[in-house]
N, C-alpha and C. Protein backbone atom coordinates (compact mmCIF):
# COMPACT_ATOMS: atom_id res chain seq x y z
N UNK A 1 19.03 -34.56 -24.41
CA UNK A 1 18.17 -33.58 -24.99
C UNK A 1 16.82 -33.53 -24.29
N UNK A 2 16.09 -34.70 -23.84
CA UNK A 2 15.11 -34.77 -23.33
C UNK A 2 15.01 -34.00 -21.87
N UNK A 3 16.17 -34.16 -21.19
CA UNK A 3 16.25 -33.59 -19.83
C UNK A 3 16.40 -32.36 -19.95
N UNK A 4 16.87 -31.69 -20.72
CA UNK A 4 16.72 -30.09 -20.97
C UNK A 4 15.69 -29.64 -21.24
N UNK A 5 14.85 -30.83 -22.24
CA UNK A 5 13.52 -29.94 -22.52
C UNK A 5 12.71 -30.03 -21.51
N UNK A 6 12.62 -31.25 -20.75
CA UNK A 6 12.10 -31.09 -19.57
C UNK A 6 12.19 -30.03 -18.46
N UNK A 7 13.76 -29.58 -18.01
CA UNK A 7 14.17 -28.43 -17.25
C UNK A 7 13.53 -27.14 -18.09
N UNK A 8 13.27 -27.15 -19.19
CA UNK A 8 12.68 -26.10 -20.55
C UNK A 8 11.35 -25.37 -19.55
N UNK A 9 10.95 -27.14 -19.81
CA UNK A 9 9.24 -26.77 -19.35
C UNK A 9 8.92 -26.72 -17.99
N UNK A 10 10.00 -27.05 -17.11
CA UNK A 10 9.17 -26.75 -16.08
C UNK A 10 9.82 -25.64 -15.68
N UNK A 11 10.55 -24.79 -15.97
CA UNK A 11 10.84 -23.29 -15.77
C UNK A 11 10.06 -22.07 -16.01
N UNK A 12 9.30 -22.74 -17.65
CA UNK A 12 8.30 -22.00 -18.43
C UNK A 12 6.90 -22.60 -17.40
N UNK A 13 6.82 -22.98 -16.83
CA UNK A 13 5.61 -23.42 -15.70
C UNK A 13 5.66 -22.68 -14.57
N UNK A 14 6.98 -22.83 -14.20
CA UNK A 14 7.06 -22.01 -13.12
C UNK A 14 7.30 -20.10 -13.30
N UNK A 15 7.24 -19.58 -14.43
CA UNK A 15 7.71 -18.48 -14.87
C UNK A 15 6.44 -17.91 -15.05
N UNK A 16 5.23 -18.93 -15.59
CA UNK A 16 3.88 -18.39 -15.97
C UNK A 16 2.75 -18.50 -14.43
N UNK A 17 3.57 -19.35 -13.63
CA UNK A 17 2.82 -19.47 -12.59
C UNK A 17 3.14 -18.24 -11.52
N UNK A 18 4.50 -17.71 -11.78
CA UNK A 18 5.05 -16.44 -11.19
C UNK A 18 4.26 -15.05 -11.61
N UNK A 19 3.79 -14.55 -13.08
CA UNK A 19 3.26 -14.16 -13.55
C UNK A 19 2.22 -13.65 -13.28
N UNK A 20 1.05 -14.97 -13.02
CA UNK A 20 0.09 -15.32 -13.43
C UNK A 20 -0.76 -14.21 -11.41
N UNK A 21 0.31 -14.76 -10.66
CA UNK A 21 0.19 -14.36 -8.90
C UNK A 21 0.73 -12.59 -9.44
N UNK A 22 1.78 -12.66 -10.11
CA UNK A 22 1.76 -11.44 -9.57
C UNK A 22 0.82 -10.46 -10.24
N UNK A 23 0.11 -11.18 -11.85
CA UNK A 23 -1.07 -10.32 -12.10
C UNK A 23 -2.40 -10.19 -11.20
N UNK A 24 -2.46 -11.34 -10.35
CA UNK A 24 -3.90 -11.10 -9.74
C UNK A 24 -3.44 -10.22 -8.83
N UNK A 25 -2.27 -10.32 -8.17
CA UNK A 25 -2.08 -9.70 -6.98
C UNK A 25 -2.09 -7.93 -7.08
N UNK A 26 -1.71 -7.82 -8.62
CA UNK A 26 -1.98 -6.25 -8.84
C UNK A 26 -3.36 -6.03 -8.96
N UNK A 27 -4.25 -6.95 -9.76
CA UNK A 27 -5.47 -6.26 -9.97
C UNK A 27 -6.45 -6.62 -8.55
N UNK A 28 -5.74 -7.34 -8.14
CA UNK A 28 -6.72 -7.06 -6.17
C UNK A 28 -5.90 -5.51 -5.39
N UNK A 29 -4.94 -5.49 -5.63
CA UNK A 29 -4.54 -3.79 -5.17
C UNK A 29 -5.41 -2.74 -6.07
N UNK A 30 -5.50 -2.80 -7.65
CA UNK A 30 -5.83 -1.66 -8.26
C UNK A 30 -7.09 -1.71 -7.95
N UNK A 31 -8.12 -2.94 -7.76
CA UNK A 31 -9.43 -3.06 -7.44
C UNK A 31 -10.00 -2.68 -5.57
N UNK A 32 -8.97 -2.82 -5.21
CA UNK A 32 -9.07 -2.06 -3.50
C UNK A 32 -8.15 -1.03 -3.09
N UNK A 33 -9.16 0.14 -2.69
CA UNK A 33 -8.80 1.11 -3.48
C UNK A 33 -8.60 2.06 -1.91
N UNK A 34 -7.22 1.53 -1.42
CA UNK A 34 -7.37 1.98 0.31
C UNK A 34 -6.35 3.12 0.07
N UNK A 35 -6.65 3.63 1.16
CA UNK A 35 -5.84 5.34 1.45
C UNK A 35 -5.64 5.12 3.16
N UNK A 36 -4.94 4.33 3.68
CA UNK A 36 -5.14 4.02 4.88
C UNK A 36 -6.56 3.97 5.57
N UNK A 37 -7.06 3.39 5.12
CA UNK A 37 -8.48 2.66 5.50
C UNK A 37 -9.16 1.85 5.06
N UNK A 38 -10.05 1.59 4.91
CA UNK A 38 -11.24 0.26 4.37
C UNK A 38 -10.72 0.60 3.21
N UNK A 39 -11.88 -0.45 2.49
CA UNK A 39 -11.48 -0.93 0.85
C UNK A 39 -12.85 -0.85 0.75
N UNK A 40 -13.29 -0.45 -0.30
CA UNK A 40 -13.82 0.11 -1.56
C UNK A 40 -14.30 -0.42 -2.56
N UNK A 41 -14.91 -0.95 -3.18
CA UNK A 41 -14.53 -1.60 -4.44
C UNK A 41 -16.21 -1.67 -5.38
N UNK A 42 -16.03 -1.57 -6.75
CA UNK A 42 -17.52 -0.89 -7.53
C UNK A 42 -16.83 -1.71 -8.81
N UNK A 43 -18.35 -1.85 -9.68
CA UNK A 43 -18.22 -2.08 -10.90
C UNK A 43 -16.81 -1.48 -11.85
N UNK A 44 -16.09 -0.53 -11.19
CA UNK A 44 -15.44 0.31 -12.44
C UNK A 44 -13.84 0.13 -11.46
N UNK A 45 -12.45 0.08 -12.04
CA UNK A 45 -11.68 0.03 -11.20
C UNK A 45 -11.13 1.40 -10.74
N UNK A 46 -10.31 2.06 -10.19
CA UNK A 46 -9.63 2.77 -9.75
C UNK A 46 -8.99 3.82 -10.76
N UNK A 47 -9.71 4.78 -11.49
CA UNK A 47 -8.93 5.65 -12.40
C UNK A 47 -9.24 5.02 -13.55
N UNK A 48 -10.28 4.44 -13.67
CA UNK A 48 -10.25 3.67 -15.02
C UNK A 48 -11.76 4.49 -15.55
N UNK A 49 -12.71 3.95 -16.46
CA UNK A 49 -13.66 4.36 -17.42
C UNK A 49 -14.90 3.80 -16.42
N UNK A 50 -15.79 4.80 -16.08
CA UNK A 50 -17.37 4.63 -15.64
C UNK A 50 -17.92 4.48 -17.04
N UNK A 51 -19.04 3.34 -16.75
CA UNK A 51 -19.73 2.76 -17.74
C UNK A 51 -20.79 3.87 -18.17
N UNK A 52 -21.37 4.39 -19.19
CA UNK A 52 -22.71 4.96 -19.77
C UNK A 52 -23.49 4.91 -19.10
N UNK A 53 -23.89 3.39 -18.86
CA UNK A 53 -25.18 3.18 -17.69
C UNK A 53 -25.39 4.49 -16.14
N UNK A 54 -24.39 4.71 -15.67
CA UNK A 54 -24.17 5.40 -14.26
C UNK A 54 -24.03 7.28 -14.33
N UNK A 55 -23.93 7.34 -16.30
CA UNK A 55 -23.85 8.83 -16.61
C UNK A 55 -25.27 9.13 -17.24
N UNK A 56 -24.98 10.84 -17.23
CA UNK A 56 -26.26 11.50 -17.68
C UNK A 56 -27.10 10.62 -19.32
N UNK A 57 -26.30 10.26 -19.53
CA UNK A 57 -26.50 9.43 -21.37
C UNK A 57 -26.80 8.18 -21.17
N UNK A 58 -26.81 7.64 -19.96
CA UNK A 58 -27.34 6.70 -19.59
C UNK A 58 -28.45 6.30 -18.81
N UNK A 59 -28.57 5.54 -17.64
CA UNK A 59 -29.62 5.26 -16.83
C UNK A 59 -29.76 6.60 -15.72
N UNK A 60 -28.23 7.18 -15.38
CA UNK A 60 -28.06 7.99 -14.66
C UNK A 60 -28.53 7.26 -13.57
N UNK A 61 -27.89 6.38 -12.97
CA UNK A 61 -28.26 5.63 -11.61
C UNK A 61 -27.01 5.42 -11.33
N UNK A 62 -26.66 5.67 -9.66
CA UNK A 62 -25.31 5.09 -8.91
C UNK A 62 -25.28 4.28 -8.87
N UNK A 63 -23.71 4.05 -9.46
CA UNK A 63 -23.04 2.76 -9.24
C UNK A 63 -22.99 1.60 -7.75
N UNK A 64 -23.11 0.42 -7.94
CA UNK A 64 -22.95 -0.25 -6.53
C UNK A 64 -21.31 0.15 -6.04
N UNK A 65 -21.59 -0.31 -4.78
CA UNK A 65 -20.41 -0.40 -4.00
C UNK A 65 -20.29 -1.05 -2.83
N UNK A 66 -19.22 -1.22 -2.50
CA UNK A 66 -18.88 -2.60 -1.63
C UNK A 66 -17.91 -2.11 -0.73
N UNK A 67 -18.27 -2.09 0.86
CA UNK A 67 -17.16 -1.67 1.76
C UNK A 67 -16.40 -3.33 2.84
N UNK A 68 -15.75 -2.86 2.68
CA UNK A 68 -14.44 -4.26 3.48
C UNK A 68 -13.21 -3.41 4.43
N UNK A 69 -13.44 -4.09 5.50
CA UNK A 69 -12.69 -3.76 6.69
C UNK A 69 -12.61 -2.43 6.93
N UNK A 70 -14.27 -2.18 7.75
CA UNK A 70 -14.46 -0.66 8.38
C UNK A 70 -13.82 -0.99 9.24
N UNK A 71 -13.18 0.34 9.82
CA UNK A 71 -12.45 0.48 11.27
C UNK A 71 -13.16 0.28 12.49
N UNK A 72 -12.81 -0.08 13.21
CA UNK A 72 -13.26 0.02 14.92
C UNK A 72 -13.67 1.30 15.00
N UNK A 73 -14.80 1.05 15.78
CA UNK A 73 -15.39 2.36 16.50
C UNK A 73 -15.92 3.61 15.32
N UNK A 74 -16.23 3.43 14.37
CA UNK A 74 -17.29 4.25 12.97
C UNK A 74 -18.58 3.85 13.48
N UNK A 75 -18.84 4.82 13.46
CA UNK A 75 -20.30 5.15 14.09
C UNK A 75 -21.11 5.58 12.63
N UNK A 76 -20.42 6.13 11.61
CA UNK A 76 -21.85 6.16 10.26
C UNK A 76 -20.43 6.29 9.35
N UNK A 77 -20.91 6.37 7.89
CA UNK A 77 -20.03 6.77 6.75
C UNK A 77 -20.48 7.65 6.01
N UNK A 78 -19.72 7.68 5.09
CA UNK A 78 -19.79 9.13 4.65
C UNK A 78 -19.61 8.76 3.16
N UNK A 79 -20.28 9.51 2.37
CA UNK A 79 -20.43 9.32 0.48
C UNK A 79 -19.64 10.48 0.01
N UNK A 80 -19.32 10.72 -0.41
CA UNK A 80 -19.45 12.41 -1.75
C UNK A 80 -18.50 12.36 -2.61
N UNK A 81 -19.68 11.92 -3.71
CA UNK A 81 -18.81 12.35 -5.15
C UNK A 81 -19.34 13.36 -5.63
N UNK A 82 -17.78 13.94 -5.60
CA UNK A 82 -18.12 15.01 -6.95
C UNK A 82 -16.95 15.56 -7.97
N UNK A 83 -17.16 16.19 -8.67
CA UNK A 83 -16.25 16.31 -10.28
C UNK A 83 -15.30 18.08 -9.72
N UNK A 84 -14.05 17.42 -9.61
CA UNK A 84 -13.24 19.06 -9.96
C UNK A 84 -12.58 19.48 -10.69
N UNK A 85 -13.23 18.53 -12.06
CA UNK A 85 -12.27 19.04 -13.41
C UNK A 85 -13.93 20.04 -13.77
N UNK A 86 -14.56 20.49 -13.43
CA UNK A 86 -16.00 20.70 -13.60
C UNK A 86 -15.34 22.56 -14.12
N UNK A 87 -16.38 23.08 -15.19
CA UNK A 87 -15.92 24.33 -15.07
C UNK A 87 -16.05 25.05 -14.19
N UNK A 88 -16.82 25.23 -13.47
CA UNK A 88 -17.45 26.36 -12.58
C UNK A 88 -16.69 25.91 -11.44
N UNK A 89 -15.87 25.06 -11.32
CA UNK A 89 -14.75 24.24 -10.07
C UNK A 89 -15.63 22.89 -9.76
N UNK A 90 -15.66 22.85 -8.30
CA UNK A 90 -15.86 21.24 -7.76
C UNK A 90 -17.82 21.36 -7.92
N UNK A 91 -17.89 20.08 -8.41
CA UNK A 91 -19.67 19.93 -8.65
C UNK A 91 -19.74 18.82 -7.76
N UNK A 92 -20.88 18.81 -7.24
CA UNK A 92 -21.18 17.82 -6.22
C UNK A 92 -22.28 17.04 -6.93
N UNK A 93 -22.24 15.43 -7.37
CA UNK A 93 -22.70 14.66 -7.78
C UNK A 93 -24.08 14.33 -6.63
N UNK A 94 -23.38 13.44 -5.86
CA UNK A 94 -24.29 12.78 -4.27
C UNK A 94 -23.49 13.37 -3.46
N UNK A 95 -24.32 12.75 -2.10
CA UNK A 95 -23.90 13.62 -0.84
C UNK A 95 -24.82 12.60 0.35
N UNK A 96 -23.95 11.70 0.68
CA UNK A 96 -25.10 10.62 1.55
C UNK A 96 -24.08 10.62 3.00
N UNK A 97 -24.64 10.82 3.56
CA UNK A 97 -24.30 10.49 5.06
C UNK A 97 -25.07 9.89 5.96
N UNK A 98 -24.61 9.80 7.54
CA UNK A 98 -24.87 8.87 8.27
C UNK A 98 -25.48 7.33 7.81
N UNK A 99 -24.49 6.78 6.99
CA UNK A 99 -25.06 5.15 6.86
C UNK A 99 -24.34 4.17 7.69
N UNK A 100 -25.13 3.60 7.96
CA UNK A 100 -24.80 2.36 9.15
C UNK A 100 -23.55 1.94 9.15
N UNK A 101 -22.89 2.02 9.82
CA UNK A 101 -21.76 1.12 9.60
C UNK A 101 -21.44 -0.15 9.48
N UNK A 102 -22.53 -1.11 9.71
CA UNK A 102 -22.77 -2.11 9.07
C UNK A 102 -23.21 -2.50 7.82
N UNK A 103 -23.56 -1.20 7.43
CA UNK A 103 -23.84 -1.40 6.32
C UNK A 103 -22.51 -2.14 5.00
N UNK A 104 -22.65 -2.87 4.16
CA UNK A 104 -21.00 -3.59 3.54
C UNK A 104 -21.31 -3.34 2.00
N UNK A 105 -22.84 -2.89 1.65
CA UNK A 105 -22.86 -2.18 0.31
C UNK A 105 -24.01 -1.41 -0.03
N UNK A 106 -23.59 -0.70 -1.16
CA UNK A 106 -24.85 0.19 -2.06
C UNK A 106 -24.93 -0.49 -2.97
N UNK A 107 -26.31 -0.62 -3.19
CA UNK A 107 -26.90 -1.33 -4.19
C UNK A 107 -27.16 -0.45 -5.57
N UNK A 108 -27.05 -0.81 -6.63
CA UNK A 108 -27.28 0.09 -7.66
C UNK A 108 -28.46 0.92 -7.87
N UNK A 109 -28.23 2.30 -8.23
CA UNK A 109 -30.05 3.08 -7.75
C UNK A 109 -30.71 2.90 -6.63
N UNK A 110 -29.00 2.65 -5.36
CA UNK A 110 -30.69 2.94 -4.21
C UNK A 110 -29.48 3.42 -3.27
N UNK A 111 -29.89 3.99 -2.00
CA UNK A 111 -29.32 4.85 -0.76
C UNK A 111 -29.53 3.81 0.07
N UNK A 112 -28.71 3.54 1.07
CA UNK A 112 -28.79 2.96 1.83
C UNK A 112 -29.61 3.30 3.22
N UNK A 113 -30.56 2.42 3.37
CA UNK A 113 -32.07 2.49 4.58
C UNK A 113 -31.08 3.22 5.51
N UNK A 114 -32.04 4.79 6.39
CA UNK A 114 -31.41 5.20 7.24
C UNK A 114 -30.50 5.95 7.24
N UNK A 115 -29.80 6.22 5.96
CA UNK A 115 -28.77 7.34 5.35
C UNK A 115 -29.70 8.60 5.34
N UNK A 116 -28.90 9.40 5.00
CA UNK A 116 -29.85 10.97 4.83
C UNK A 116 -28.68 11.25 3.48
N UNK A 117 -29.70 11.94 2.66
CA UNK A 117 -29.37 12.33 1.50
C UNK A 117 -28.89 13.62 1.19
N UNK A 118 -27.98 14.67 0.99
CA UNK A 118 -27.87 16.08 0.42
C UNK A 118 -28.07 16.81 -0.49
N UNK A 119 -27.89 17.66 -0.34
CA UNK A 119 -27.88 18.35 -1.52
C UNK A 119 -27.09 18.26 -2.64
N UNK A 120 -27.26 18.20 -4.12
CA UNK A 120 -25.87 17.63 -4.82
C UNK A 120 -25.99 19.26 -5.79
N UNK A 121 -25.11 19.81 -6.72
CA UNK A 121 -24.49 20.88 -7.81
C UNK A 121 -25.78 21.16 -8.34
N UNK A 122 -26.75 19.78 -8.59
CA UNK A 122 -27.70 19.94 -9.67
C UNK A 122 -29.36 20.75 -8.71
N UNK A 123 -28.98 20.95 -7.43
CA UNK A 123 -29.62 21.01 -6.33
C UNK A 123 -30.98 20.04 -6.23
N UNK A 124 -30.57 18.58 -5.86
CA UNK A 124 -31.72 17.41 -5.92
C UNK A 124 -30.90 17.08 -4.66
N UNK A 125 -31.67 16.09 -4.23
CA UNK A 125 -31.49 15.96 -2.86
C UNK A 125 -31.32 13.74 -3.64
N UNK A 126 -30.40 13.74 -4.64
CA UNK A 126 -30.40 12.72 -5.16
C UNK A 126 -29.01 12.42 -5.59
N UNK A 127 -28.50 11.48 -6.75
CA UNK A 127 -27.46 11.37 -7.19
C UNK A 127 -28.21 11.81 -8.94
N UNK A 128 -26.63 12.38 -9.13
CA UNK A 128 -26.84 12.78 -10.49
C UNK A 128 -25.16 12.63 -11.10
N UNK A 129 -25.64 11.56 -11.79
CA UNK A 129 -24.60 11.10 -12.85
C UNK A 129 -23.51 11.69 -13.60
N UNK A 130 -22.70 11.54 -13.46
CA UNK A 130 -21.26 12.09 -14.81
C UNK A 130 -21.75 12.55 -16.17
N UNK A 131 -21.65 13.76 -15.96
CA UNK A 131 -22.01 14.67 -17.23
C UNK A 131 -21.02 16.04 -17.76
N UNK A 132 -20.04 15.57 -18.05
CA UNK A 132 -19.37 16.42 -18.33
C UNK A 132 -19.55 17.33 -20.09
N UNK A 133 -19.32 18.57 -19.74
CA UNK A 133 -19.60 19.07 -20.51
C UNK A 133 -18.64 19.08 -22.20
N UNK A 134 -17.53 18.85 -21.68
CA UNK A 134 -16.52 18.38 -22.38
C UNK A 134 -15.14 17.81 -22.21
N UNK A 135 -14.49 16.84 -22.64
CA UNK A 135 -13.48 16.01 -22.37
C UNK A 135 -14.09 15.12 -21.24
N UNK A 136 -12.87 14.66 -20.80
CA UNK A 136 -13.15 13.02 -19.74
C UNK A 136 -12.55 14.46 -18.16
N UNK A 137 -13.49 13.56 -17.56
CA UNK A 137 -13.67 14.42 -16.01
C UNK A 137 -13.07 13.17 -15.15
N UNK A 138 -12.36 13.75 -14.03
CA UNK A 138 -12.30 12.31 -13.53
C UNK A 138 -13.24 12.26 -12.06
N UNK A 139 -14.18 11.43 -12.06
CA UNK A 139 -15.12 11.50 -10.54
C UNK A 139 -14.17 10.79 -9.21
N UNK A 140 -14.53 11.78 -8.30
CA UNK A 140 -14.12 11.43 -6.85
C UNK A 140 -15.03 10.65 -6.35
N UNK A 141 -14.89 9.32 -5.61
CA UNK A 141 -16.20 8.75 -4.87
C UNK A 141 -15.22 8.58 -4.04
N UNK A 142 -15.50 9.84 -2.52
CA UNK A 142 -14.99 9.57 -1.63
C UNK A 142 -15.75 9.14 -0.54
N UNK A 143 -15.00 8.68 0.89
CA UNK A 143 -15.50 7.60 1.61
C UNK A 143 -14.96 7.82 2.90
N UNK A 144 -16.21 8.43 3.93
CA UNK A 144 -15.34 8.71 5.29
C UNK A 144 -15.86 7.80 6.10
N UNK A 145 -14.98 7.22 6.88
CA UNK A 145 -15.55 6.03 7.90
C UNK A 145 -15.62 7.56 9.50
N UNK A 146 -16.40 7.50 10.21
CA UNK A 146 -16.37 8.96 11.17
C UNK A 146 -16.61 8.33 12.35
N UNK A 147 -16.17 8.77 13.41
CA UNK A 147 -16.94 8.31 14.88
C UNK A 147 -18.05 8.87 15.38
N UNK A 148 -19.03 9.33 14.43
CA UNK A 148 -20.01 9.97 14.78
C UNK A 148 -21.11 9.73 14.01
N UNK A 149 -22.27 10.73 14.50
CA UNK A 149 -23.68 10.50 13.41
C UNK A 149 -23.58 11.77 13.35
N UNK A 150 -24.07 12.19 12.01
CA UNK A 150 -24.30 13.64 12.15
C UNK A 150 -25.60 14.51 11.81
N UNK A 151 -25.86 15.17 13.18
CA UNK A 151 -27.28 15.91 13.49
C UNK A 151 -27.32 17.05 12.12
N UNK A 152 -27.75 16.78 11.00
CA UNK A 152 -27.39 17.30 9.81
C UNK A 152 -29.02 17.19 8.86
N UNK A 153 -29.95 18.05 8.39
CA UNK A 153 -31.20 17.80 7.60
C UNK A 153 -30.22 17.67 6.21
N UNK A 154 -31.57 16.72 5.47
CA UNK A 154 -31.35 16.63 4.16
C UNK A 154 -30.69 17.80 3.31
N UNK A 155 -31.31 18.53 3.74
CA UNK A 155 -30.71 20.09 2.55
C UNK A 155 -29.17 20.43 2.83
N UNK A 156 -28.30 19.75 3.63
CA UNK A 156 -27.30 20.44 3.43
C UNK A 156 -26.54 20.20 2.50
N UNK A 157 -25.41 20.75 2.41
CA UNK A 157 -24.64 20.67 0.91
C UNK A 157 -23.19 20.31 1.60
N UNK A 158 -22.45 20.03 0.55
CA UNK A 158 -21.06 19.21 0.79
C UNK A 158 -20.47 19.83 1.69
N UNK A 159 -20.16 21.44 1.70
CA UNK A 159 -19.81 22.36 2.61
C UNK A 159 -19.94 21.95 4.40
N UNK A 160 -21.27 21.95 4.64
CA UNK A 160 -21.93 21.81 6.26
C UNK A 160 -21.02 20.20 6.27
N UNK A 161 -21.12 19.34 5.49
CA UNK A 161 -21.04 17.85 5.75
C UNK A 161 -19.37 17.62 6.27
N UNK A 162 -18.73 18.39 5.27
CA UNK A 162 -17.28 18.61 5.34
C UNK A 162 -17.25 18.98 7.26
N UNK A 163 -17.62 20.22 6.94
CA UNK A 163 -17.43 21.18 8.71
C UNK A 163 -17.57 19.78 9.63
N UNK A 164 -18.75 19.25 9.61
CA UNK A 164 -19.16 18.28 10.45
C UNK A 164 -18.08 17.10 11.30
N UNK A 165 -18.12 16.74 9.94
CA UNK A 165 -17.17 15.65 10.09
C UNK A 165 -15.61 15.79 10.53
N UNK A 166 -15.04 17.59 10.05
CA UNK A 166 -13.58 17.60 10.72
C UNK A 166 -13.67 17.36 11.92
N UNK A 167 -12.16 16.27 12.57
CA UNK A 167 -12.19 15.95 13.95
C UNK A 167 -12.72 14.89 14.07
N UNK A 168 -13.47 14.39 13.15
CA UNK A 168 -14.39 13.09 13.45
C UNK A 168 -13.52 12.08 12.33
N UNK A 169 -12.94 12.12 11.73
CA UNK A 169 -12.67 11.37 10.30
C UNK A 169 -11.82 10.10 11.12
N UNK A 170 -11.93 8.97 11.01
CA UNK A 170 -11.16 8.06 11.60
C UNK A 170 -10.36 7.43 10.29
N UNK A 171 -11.29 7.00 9.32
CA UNK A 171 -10.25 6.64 7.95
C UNK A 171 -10.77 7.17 7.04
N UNK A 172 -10.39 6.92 5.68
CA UNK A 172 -10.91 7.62 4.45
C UNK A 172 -10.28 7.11 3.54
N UNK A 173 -10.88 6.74 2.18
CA UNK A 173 -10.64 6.67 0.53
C UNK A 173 -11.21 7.27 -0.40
N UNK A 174 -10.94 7.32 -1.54
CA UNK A 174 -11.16 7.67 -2.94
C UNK A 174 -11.22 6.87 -3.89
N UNK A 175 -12.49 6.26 -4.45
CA UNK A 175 -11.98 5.81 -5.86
C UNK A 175 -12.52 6.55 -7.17
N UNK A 176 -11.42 7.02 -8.14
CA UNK A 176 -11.61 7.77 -8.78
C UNK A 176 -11.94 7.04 -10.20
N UNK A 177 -13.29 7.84 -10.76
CA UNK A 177 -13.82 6.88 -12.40
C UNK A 177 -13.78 8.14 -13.04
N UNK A 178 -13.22 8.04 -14.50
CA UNK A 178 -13.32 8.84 -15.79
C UNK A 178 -14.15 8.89 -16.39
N UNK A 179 -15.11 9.80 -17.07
CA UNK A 179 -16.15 9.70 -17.83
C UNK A 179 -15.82 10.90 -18.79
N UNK A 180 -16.85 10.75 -19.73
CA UNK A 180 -16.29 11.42 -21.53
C UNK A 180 -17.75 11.01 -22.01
N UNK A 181 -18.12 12.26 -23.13
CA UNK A 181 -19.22 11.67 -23.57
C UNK A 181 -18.45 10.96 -25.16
């Protein structure tokens, strides 16, 4: 009897230790958030709930973020979130380009030194927070790694940034956050 319960427990050891890998191993995929390119990764996971703090009802300050394994040869990156569950169609939140490619994060409420800022929906040359007017919106924070810098003034809008960059895009992601008031 003893040797069974023994074979008992170490099956139930090895069953929770099986478990246990394949839960982290999902929430390091759902938390890096690649589309054939770098990884990504922010306070909020992948399709899941943006905190109050980062929306209009809150501090209204951008979320941090964290880049891992830029590609060879990215010469700047590329920001733009914006909402296309929005009524009026796609709203442009931020709009940050040319940041270093060394650069490995955004710090919460701040642009990264040397970026140039756009124009965003709310027309500020800033970030402006998840504010949906009704129901849960889901935000795009997309992410172009480019082989270029782009000769681009502050005022432009998502439109010019887009043009720019076709032809230049070497990788790219999305991580997408839900917000609801």
């Amino acid at each position: 009897m003893k040797k069974y319960l023994k074979i008992i427990i170490v099956l139930f050891l090895i069953l929770a230790s099986i478990t246990f890998y394949i839960l982290s191993v999902k929430y390091q995929t759902s938390n890096s958030h690649s589309n054939n390119m770098f990884n990504i990764s922010s306070v909020f996971l992948n399709n899941a709930q943006i905190s109050d703090k980062y929306g209009c009802h809150g501090e209204n300050v951008n979320p941090p973020f964290e880049f891992h394994d830029t590609p060879k040869g990215t010469k700047s990156l590329v920001l733009i979130v914006d909402d296309p569950d929005a009524p009026d169609g796609d709203w442009v939140h931020w709009l940050i380009f040319n940041i270093d490619p060394q650069t490995i994060s955004i710090s919460e409420n701040s642009v990264p030194i040397g970026a140039t800022v756009g124009i965003n929906s709310f027309g500020k040359n800033s970030y402006g927070g998840p504010c949906p007017p009704n129901g849960t919106h889901n935000y795009n924070f997309k992410f172009y790694a480019i082989d270029t810098t782009l000769n681009l003034a502050s005022g432009v809008k998502k439109s010019d940034v887009l043009s720019a960059i076709k032809g230049h895009i070497i990788a790219q992601t999305i991580l997408i956050g839900k917000y609801n008031h």
